[in-house]
Protein backbone atom coordinates (compact mmCIF):
# COMPACT_ATOMS: atom_id res chain seq x y z
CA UNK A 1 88.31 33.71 19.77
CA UNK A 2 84.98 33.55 21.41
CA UNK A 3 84.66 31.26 25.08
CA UNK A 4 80.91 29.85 26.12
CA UNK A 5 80.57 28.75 29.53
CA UNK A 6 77.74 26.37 30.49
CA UNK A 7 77.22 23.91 33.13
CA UNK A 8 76.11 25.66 35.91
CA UNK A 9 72.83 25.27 38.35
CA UNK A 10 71.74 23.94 41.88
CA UNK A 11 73.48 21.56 43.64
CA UNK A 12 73.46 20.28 47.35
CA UNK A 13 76.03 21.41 50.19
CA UNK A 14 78.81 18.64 49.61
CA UNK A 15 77.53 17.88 46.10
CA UNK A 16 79.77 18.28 42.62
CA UNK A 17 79.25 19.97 39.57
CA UNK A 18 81.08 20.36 36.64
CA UNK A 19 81.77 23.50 34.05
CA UNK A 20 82.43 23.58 30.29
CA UNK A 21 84.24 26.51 28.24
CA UNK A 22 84.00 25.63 25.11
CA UNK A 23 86.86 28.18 22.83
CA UNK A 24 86.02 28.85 19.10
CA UNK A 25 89.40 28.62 18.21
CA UNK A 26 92.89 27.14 20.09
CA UNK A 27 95.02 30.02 19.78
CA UNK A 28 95.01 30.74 23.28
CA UNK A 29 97.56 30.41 26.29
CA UNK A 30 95.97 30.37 29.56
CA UNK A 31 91.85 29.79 29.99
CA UNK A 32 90.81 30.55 33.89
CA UNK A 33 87.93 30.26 35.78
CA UNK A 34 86.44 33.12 37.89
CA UNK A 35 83.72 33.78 40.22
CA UNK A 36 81.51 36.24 40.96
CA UNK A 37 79.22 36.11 44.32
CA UNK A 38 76.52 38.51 44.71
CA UNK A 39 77.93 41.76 46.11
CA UNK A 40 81.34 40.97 45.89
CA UNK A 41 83.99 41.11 43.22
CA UNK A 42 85.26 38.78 40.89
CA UNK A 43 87.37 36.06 41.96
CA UNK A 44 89.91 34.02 40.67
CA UNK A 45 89.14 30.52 40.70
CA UNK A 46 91.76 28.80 38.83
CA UNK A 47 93.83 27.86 35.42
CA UNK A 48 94.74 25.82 32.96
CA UNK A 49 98.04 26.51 29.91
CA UNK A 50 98.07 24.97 27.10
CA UNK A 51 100.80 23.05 28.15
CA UNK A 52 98.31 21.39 31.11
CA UNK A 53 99.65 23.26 33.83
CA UNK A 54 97.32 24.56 36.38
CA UNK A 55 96.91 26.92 39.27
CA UNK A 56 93.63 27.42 41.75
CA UNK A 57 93.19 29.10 44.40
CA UNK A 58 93.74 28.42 47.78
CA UNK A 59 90.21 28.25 49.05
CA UNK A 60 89.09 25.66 46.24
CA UNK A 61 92.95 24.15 46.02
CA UNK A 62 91.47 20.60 47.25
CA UNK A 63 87.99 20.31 46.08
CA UNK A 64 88.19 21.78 42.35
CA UNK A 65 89.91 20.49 39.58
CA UNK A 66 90.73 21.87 36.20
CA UNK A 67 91.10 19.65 32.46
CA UNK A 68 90.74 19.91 29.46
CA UNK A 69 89.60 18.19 26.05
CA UNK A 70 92.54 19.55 23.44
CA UNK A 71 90.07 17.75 20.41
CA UNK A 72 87.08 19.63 21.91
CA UNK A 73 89.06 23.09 22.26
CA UNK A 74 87.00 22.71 26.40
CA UNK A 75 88.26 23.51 29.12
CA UNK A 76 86.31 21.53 32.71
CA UNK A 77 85.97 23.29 35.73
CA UNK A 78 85.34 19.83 38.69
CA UNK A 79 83.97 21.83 42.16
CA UNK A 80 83.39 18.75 44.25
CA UNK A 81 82.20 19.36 47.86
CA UNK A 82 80.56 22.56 47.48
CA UNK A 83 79.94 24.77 49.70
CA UNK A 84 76.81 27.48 49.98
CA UNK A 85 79.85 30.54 49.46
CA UNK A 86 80.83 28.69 46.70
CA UNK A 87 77.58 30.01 45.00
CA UNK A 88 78.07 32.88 42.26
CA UNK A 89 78.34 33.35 38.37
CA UNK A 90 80.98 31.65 37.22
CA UNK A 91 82.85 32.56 34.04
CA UNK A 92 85.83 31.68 31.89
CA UNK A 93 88.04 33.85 30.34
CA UNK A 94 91.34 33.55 27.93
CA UNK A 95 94.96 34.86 27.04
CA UNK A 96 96.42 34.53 24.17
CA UNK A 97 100.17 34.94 25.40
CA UNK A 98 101.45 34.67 29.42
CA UNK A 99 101.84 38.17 29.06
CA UNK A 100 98.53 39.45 28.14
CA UNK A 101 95.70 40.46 31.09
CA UNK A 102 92.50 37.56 30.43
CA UNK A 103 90.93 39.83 28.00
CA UNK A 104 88.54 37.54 26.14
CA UNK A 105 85.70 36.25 27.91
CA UNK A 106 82.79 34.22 27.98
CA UNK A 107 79.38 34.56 29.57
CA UNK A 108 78.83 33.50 33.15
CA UNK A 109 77.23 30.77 34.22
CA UNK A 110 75.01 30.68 37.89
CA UNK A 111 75.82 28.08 40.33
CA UNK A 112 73.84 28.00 43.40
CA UNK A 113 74.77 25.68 46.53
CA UNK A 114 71.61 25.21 48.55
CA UNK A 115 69.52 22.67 50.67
């Protein structure tokens, strides 16, 4: 299984933007969404099962939401009201079971949140 993240660029303080991983295949349990800021390590952002449960963490709880298109095998990542720390590479990764560590991922994708 291969994930390709796209989506990303510059966007206003308080503006929205929205993230597509696109899997080659839907064999997989659990696609999340990390972040990476510049010189700091990678976070997580939040989840989506294939059943359509999700997690996120508690700093983007309120203003991010995570779908997904089952037909399309794509995952969304919604980040309304961003914030400049919001800014960093974002990437998606996969699991194929609930037991196995996110071990397939895609490239990142830069969003930057500046006036």
């Amino acid at each position: 299984v291969q994930l390709q993240a796209s989506g990303g660029g510059l966007v206003q303080p308080g503006g929205s933007l929205r993230l597509s991983c696109v899997a080659s295949a839907d064999t997989l349990y659990e696609v999340g969404w990390f972040r990476q800021a510049p010189g700091k390590g990678r976070d997580f952002v939040g989840s989506i099962t294939k059943f359509g449960l999700t997690r996120y963490a508690g700093s983007v709880k309120v203003r991010f939401t995570i779908s997904r298109d089952v037909l399309k095998n794509t995952v969304y990542l919604r980040m309304n009201s961003l914030r400049p720390e919001d800014t960093a590479v974002y990437s998606c990764a996969g699991r194929p079971l609930s037991s196995s560590p996110y071990n397939i991922w895609g490239q990142g994708t830069q969003v930057t949140v500046s006036s």
